[in-house]
N, C-alpha and C. Protein backbone atom coordinates (compact mmCIF):
# COMPACT_ATOMS: atom_id res chain seq x y z
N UNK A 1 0.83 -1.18 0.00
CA UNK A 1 0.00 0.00 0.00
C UNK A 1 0.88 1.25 0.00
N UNK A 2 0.36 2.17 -0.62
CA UNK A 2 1.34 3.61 -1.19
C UNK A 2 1.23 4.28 -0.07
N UNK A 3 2.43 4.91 1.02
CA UNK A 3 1.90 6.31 1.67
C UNK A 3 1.11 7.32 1.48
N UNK A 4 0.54 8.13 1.95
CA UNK A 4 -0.18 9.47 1.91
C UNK A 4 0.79 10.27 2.43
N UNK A 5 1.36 11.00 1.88
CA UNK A 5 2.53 12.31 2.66
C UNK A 5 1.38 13.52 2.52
N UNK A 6 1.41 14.30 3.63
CA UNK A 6 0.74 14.88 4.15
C UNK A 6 1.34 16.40 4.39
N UNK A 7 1.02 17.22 4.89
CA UNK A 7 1.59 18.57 5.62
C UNK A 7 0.84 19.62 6.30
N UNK A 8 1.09 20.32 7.18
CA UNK A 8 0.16 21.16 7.92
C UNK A 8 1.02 22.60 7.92
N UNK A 9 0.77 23.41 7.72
CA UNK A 9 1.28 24.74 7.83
C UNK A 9 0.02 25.62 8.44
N UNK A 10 1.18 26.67 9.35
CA UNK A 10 0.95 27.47 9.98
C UNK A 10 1.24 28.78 9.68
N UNK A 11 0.91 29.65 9.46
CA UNK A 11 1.68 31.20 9.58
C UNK A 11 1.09 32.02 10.47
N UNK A 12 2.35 33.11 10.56
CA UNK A 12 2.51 33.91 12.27
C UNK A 12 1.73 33.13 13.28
N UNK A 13 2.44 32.46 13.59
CA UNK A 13 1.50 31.52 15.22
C UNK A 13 2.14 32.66 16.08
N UNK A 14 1.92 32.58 17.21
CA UNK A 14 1.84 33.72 18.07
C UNK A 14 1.61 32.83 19.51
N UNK A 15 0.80 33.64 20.40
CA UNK A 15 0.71 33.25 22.07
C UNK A 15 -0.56 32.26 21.78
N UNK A 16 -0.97 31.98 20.69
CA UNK A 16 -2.42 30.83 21.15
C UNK A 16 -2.15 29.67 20.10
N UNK A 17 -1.74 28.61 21.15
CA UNK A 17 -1.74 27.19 20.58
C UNK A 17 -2.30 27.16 18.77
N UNK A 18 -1.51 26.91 17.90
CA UNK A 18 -1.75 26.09 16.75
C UNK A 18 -1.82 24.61 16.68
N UNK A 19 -3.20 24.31 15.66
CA UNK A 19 -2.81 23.09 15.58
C UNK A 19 -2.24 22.57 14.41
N UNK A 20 -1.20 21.77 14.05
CA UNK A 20 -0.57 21.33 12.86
C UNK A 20 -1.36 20.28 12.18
N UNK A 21 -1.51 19.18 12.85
CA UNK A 21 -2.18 17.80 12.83
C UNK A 21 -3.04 17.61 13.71
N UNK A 22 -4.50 17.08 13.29
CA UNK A 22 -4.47 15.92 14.00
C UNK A 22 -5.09 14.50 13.57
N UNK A 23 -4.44 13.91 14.28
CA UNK A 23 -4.38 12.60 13.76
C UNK A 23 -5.88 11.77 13.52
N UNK A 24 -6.21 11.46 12.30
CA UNK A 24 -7.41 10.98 12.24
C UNK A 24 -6.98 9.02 12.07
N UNK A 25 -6.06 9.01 12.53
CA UNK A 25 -5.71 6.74 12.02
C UNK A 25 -4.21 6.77 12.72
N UNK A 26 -3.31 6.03 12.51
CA UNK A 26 -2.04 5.85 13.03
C UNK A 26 -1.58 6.36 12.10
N UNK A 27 -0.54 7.75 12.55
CA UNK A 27 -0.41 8.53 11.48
C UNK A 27 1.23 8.75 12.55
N UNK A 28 2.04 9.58 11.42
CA UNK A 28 3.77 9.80 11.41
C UNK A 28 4.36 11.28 11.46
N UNK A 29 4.68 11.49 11.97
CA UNK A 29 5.09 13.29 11.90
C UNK A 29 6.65 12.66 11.92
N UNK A 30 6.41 13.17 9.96
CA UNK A 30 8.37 12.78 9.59
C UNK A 30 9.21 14.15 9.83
N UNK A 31 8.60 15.17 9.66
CA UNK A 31 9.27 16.49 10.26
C UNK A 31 8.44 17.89 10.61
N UNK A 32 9.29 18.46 11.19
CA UNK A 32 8.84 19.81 11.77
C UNK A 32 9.88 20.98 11.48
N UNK A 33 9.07 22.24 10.51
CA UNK A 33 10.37 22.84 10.75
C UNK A 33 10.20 24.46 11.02
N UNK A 34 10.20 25.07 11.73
CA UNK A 34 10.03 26.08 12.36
C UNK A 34 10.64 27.33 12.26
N UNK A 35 10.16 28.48 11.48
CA UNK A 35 10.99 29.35 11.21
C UNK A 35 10.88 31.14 11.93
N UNK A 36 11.51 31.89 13.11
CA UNK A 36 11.65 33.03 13.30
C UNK A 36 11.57 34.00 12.67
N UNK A 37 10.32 34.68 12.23
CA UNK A 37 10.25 35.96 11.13
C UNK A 37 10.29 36.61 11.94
N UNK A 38 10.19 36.81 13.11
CA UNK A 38 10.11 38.12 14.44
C UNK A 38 11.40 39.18 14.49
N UNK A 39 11.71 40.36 14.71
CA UNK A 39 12.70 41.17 14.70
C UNK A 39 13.24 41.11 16.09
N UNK A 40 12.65 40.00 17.01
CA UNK A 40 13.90 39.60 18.02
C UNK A 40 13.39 37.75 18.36
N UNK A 41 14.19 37.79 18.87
CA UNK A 41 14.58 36.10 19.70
C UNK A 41 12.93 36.37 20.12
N UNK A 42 12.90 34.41 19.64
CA UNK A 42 11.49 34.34 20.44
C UNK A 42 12.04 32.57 20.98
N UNK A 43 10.55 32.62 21.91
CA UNK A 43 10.56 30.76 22.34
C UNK A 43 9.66 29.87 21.77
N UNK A 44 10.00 29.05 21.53
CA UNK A 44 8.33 28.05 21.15
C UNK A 44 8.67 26.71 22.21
N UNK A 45 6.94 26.69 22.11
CA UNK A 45 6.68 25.36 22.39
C UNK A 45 6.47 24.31 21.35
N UNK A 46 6.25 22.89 21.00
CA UNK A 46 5.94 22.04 20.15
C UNK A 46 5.81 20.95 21.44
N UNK A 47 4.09 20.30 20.83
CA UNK A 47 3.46 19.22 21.92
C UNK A 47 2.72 18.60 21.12
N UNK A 48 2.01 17.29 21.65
CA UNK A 48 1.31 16.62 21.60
C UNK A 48 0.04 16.68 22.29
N UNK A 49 -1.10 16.89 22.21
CA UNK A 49 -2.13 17.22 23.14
C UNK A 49 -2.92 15.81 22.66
N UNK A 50 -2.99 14.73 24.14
CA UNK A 50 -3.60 13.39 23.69
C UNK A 50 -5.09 13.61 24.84
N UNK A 51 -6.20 13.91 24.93
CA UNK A 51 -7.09 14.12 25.80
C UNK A 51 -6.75 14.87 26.85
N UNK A 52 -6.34 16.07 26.69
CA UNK A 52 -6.28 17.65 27.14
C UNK A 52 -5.07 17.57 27.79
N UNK A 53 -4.21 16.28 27.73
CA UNK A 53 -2.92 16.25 28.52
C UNK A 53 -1.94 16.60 27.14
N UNK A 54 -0.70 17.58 27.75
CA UNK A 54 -0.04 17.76 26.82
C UNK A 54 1.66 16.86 26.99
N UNK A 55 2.01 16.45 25.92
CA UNK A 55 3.47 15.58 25.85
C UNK A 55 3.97 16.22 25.32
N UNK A 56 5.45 17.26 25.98
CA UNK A 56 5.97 18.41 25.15
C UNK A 56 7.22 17.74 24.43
N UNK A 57 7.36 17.76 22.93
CA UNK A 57 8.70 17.71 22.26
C UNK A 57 10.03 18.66 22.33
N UNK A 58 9.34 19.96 22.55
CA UNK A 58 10.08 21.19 22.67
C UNK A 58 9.48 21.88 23.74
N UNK A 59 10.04 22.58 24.69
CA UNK A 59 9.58 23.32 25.77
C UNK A 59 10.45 24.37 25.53
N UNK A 60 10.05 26.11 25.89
CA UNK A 60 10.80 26.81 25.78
C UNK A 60 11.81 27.01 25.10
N UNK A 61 11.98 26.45 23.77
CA UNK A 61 13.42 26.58 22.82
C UNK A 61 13.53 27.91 22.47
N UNK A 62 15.08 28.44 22.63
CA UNK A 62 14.98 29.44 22.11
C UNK A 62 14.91 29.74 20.43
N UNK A 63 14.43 30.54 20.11
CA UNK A 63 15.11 30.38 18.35
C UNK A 63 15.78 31.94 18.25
N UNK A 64 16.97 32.27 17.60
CA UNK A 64 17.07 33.63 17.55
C UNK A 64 16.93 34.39 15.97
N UNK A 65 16.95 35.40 16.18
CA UNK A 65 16.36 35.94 15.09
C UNK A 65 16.82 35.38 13.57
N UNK A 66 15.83 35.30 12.92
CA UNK A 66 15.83 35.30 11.14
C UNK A 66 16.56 33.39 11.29
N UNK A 67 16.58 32.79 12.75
CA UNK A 67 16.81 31.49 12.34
C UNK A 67 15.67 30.61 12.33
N UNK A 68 16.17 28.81 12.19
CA UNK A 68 14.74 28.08 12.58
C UNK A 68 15.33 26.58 13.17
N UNK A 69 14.29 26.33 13.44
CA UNK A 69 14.26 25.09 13.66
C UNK A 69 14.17 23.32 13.04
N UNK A 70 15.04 22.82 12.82
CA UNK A 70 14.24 21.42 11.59
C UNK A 70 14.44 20.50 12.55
N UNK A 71 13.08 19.92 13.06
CA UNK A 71 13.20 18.21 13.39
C UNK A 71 13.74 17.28 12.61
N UNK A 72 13.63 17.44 11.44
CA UNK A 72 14.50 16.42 10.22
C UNK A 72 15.75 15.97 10.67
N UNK A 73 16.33 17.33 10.72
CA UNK A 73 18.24 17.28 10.92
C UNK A 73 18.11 16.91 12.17
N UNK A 74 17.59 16.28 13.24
CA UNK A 74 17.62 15.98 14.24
C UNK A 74 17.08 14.14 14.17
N UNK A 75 16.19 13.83 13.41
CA UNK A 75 16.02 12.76 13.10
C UNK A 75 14.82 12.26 13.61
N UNK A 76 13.96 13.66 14.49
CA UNK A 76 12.88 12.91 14.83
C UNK A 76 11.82 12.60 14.28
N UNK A 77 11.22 11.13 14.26
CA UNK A 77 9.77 11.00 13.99
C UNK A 77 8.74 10.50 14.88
N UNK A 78 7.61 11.08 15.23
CA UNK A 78 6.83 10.72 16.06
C UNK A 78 5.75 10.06 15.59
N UNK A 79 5.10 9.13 16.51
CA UNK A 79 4.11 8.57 15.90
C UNK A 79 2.94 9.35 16.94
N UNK A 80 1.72 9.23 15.85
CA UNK A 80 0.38 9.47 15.95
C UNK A 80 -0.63 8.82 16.46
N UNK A 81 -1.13 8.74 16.90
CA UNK A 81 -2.37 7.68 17.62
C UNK A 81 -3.50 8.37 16.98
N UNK A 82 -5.04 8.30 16.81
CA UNK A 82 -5.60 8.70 16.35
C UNK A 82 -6.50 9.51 17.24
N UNK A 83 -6.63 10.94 16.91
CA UNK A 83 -6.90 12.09 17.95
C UNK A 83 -6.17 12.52 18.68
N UNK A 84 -4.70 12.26 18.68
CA UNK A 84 -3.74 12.86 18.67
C UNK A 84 -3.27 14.41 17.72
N UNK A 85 -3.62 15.44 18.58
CA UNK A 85 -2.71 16.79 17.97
C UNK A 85 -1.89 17.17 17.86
N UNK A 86 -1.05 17.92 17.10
CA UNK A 86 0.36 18.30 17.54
C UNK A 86 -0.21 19.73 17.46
N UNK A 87 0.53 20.13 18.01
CA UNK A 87 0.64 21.82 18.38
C UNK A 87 1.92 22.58 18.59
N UNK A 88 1.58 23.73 17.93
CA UNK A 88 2.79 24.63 18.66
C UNK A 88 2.24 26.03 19.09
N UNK A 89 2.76 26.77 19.49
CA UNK A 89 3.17 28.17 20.16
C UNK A 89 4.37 28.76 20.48
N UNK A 90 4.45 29.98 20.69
CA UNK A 90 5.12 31.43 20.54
C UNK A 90 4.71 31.77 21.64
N UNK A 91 6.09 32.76 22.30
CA UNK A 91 6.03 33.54 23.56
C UNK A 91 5.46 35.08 22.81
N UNK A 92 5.48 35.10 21.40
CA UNK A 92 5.64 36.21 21.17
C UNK A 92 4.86 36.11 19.95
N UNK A 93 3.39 37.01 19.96
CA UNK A 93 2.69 37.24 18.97
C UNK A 93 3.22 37.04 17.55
N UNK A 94 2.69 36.41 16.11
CA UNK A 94 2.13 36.72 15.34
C UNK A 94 4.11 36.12 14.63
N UNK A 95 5.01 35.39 15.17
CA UNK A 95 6.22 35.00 15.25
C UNK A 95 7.10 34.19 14.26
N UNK A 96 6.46 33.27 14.38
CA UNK A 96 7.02 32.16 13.56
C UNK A 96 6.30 31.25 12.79
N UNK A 97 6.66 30.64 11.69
CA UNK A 97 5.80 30.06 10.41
C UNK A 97 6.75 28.54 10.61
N UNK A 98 5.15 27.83 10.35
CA UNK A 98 5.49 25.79 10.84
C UNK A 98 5.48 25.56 9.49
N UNK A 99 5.73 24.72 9.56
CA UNK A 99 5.85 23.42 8.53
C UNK A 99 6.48 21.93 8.93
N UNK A 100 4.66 21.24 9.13
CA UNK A 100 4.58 19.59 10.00
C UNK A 100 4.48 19.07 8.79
N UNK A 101 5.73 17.85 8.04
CA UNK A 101 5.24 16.81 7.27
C UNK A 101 4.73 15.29 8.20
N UNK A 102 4.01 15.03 7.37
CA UNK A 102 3.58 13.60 8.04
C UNK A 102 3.14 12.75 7.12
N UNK A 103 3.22 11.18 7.49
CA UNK A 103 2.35 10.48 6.97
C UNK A 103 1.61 9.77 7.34
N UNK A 104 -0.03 10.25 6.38
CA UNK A 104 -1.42 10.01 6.97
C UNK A 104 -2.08 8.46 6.78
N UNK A 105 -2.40 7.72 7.67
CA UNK A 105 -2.47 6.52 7.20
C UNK A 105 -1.15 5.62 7.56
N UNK A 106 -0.80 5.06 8.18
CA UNK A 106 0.15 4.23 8.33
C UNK A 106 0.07 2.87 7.38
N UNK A 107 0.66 2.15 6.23
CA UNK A 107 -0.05 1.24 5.89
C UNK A 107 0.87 -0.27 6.85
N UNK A 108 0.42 -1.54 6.60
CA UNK A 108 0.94 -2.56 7.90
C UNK A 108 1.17 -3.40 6.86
């Protein structure tokens, strides 16, 4: 069975939770990559929200200006459960622009 590659984008996320994904089957978040348009240093969060409990990947990272972040170059992939969200946030309004690939559908 063929993958479904997937993606969720965000622009200017800011102080109120985005959601990237969420998981509708056993689904893959092959990367995350997070970019600082803000004219100073900001923080993000990146989580998992599984029934209002959150599982944080990133807590407080800093990013500094005009840089970003790639889960790729880091190697992580997370798996999805179904109704599983991912989310992110900003200490700092209107900040930084996501980009979650995934794949939707796990096939077995």
């Amino acid at each position: 069975m063929a993958q479904d590659f997937e993606n969720g984008l965000a622009r200017q996320v800011g102080t109120s939770a985005v959601t990237l994904i969420t998981s509708n089957s056993d689904d893959a978040a092959i990367g995350v990559h997070i970019c600082n348009r803000h004219t100073a240093a900001v923080t993000f969060k990146l989580y998992i929200e599984r029934s209002s409990d959150e599982y944080y990947l990133q807590f407080n990272t800093p990013l500094p200006v005009g840089s970003s972040f790639n889960s790729c170059a880091q190697g992580v992939k997370i798996n999805l459960k179904s109704g599983d969200a991912l989310k992110v946030l900003s200490d700092t309004a209107s900040s930084i622009d996501v980009v979650a690939s995934f794949i939707d559908e796990i096939s077995t």
